[in-house]
N, C-alpha and C. Protein backbone atom coordinates (compact mmCIF):
# COMPACT_ATOMS: atom_id res chain seq x y z
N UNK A 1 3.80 -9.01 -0.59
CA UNK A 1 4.55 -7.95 -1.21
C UNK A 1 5.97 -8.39 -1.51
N UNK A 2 6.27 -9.25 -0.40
CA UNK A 2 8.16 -9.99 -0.96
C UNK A 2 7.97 -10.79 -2.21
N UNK A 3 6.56 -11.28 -2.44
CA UNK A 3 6.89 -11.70 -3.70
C UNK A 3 7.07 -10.89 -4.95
N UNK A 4 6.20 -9.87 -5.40
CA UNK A 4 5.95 -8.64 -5.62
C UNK A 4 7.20 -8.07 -6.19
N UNK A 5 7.70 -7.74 -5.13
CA UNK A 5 9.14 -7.30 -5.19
C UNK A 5 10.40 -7.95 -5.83
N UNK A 6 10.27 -8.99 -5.39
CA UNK A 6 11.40 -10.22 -5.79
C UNK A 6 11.56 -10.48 -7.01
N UNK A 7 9.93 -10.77 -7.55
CA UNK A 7 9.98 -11.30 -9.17
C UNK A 7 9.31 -10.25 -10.27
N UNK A 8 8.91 -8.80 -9.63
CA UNK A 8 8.59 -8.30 -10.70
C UNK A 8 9.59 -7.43 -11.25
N UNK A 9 9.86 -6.73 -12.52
CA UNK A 9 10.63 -6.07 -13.11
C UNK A 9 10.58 -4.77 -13.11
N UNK A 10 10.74 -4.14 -11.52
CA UNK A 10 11.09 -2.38 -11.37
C UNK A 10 11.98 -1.78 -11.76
N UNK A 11 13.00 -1.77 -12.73
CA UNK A 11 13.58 -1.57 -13.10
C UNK A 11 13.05 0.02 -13.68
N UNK A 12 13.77 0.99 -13.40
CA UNK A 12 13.50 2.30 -13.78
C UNK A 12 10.98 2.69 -14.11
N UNK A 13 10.81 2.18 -12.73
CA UNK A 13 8.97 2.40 -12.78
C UNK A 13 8.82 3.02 -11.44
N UNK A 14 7.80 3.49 -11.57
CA UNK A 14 7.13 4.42 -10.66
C UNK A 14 6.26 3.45 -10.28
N UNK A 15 6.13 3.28 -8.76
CA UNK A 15 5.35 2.22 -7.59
C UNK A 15 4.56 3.22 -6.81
N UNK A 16 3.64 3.08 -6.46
CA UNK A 16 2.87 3.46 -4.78
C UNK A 16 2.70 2.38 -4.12
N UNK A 17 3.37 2.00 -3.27
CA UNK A 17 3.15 0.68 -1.83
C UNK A 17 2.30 0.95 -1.24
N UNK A 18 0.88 0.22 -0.90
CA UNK A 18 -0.05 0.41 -0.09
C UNK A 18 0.07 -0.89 0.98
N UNK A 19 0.41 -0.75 1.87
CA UNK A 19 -0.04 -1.94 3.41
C UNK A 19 -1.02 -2.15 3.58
N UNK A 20 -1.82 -2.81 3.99
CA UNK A 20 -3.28 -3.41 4.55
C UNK A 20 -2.91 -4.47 5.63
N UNK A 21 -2.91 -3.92 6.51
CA UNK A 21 -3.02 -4.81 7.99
C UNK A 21 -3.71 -4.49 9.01
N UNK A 22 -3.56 -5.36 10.08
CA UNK A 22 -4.31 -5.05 11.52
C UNK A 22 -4.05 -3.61 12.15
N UNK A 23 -3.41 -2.94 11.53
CA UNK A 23 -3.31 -1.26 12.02
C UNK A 23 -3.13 -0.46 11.13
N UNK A 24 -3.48 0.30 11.39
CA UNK A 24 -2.81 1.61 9.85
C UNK A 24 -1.93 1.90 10.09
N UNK A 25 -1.13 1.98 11.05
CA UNK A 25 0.04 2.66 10.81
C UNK A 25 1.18 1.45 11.22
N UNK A 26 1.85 0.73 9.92
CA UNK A 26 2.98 -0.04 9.94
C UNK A 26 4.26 0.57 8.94
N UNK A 27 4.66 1.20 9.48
CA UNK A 27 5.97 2.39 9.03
C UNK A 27 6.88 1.29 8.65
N UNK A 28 7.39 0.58 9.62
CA UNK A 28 8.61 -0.27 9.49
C UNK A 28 8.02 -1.30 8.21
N UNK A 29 7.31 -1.70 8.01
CA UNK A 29 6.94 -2.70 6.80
C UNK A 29 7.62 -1.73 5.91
N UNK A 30 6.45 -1.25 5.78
CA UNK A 30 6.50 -0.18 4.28
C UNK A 30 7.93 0.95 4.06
N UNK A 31 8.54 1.14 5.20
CA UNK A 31 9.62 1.43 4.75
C UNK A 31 10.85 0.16 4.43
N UNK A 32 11.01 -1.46 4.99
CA UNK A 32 11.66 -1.94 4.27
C UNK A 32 11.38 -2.44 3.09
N UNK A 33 10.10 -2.63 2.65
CA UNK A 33 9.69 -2.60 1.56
C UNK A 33 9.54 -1.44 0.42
N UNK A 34 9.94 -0.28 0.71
CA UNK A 34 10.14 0.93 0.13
C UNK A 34 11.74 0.76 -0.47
N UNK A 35 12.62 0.01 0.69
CA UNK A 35 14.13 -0.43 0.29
C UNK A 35 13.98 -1.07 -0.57
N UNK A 36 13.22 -2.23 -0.53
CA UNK A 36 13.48 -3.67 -0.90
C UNK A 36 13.17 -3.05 -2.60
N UNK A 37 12.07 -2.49 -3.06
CA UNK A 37 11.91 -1.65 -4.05
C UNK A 37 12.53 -0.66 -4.90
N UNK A 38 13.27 0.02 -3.98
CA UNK A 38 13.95 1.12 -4.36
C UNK A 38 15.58 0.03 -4.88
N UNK A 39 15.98 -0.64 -3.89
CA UNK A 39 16.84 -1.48 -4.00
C UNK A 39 16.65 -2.58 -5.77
N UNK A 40 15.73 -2.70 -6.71
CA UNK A 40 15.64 -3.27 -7.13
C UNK A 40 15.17 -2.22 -8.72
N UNK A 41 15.36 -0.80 -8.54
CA UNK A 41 15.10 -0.33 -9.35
C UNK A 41 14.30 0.87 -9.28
N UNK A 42 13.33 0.58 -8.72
CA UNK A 42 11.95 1.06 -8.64
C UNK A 42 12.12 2.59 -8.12
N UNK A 43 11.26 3.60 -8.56
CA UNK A 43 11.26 4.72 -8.21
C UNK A 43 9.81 4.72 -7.32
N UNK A 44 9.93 4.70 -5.89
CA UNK A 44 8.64 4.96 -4.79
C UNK A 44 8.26 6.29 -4.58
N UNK A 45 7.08 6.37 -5.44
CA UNK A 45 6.35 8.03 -5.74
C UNK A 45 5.51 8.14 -4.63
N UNK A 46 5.38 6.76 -3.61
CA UNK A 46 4.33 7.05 -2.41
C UNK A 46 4.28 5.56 -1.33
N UNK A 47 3.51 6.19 -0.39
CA UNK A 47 3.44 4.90 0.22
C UNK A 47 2.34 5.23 1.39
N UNK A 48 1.46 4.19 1.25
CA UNK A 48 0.19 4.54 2.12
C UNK A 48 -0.13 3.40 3.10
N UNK A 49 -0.57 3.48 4.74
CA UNK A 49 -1.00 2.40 5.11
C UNK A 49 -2.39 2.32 5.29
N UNK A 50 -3.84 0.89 5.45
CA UNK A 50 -4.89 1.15 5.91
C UNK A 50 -5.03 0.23 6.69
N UNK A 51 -5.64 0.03 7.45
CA UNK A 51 -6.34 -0.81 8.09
C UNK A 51 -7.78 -1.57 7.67
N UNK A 52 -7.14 -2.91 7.96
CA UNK A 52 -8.35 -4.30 7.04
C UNK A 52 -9.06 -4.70 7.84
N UNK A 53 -9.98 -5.37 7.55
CA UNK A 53 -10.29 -6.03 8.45
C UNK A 53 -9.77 -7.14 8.89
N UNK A 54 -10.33 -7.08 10.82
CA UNK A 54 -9.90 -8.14 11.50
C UNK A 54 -10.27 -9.21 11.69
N UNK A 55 -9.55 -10.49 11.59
CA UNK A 55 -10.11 -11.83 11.96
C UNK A 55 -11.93 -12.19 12.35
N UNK A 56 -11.92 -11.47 13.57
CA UNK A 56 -13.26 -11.23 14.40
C UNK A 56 -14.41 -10.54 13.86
N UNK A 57 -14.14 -9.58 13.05
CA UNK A 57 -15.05 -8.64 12.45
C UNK A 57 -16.22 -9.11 10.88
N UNK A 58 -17.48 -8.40 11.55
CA UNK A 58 -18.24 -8.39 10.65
C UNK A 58 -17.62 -7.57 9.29
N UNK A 59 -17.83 -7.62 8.13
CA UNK A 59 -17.10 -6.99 7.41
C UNK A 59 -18.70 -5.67 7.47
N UNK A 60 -19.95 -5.72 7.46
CA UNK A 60 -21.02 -4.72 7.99
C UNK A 60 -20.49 -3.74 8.79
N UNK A 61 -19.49 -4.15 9.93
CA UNK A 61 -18.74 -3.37 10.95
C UNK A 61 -18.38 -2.22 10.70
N UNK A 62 -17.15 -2.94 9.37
CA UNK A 62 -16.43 -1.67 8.68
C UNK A 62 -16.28 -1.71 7.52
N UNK A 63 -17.29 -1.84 6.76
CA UNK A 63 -17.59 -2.12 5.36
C UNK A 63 -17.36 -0.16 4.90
N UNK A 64 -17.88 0.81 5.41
CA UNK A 64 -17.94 1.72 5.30
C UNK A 64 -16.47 2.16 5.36
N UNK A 65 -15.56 2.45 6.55
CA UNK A 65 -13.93 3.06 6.48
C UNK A 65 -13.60 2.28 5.41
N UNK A 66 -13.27 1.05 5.25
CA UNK A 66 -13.02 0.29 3.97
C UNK A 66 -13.25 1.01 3.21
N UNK A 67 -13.90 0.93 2.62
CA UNK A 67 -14.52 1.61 1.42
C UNK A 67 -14.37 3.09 1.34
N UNK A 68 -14.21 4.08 2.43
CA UNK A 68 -13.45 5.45 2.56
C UNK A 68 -12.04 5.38 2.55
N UNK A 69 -11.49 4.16 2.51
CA UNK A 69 -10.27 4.31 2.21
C UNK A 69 -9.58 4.09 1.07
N UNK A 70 -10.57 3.08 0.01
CA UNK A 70 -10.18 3.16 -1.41
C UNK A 70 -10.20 4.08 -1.67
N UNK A 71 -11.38 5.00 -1.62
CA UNK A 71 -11.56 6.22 -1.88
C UNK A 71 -10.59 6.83 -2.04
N UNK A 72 -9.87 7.23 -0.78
CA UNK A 72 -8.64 7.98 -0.20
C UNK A 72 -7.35 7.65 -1.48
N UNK A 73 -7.28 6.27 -1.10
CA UNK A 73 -6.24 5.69 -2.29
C UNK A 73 -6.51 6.28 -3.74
N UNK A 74 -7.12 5.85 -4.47
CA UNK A 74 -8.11 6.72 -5.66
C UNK A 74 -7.89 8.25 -5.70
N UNK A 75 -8.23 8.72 -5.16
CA UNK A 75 -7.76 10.39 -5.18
C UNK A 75 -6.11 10.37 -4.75
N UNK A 76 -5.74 9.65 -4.25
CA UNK A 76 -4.02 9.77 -3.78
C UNK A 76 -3.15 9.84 -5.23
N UNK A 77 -3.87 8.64 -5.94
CA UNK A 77 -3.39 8.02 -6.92
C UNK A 77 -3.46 8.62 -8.54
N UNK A 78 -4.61 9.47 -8.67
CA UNK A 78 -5.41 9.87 -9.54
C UNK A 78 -4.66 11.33 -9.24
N UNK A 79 -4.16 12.18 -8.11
CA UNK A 79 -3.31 13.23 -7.98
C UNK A 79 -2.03 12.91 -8.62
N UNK A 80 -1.46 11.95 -8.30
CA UNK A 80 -0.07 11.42 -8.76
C UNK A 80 0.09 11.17 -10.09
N UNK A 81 -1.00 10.87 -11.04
CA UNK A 81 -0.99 10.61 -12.76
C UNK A 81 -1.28 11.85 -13.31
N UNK A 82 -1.72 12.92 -12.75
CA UNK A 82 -2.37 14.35 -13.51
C UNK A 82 -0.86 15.01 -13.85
């Protein structure tokens, strides 16, 4: 996402930041990256975290929440353009 940020041109655009890491809930990322964004132009209409899969894991495991969580994203996102 620092790259993301660094070299793309937010300049007066509407972003949703989504995280994907080992937990769903990483606040501190996504809020300095909400700066780092906002700091560079960008208007942050949202910001969502999920949880990926882990190192160890069958992706069979949690192929299912995965996939309930695009979902989630998708309707988040699809509210925000209407």
């Amino acid at each position: 996402m620092n790259t993301f940020v660094n070299k793309a041109d937010l300049k007066g655009k509407s972003v949703f930041l989504v995280g994907v890491g080992a937990g769903e809930a990483n606040e501190k990322a996504l809020k300095r990256f909400t700066a780092k964004a906002e700091k560079a132009g960008a208007n942050v209409v949202g910001t969502k975290n999920f949880k990926g899969l882990q190192m160890k894991q069958d992706l069979k495991e949690v192929e299912s929440v995965l996939l309930e969580s695009g979902k989630q994203l998708a309707g988040i996102i699809e509210r925000l353009v209407q």
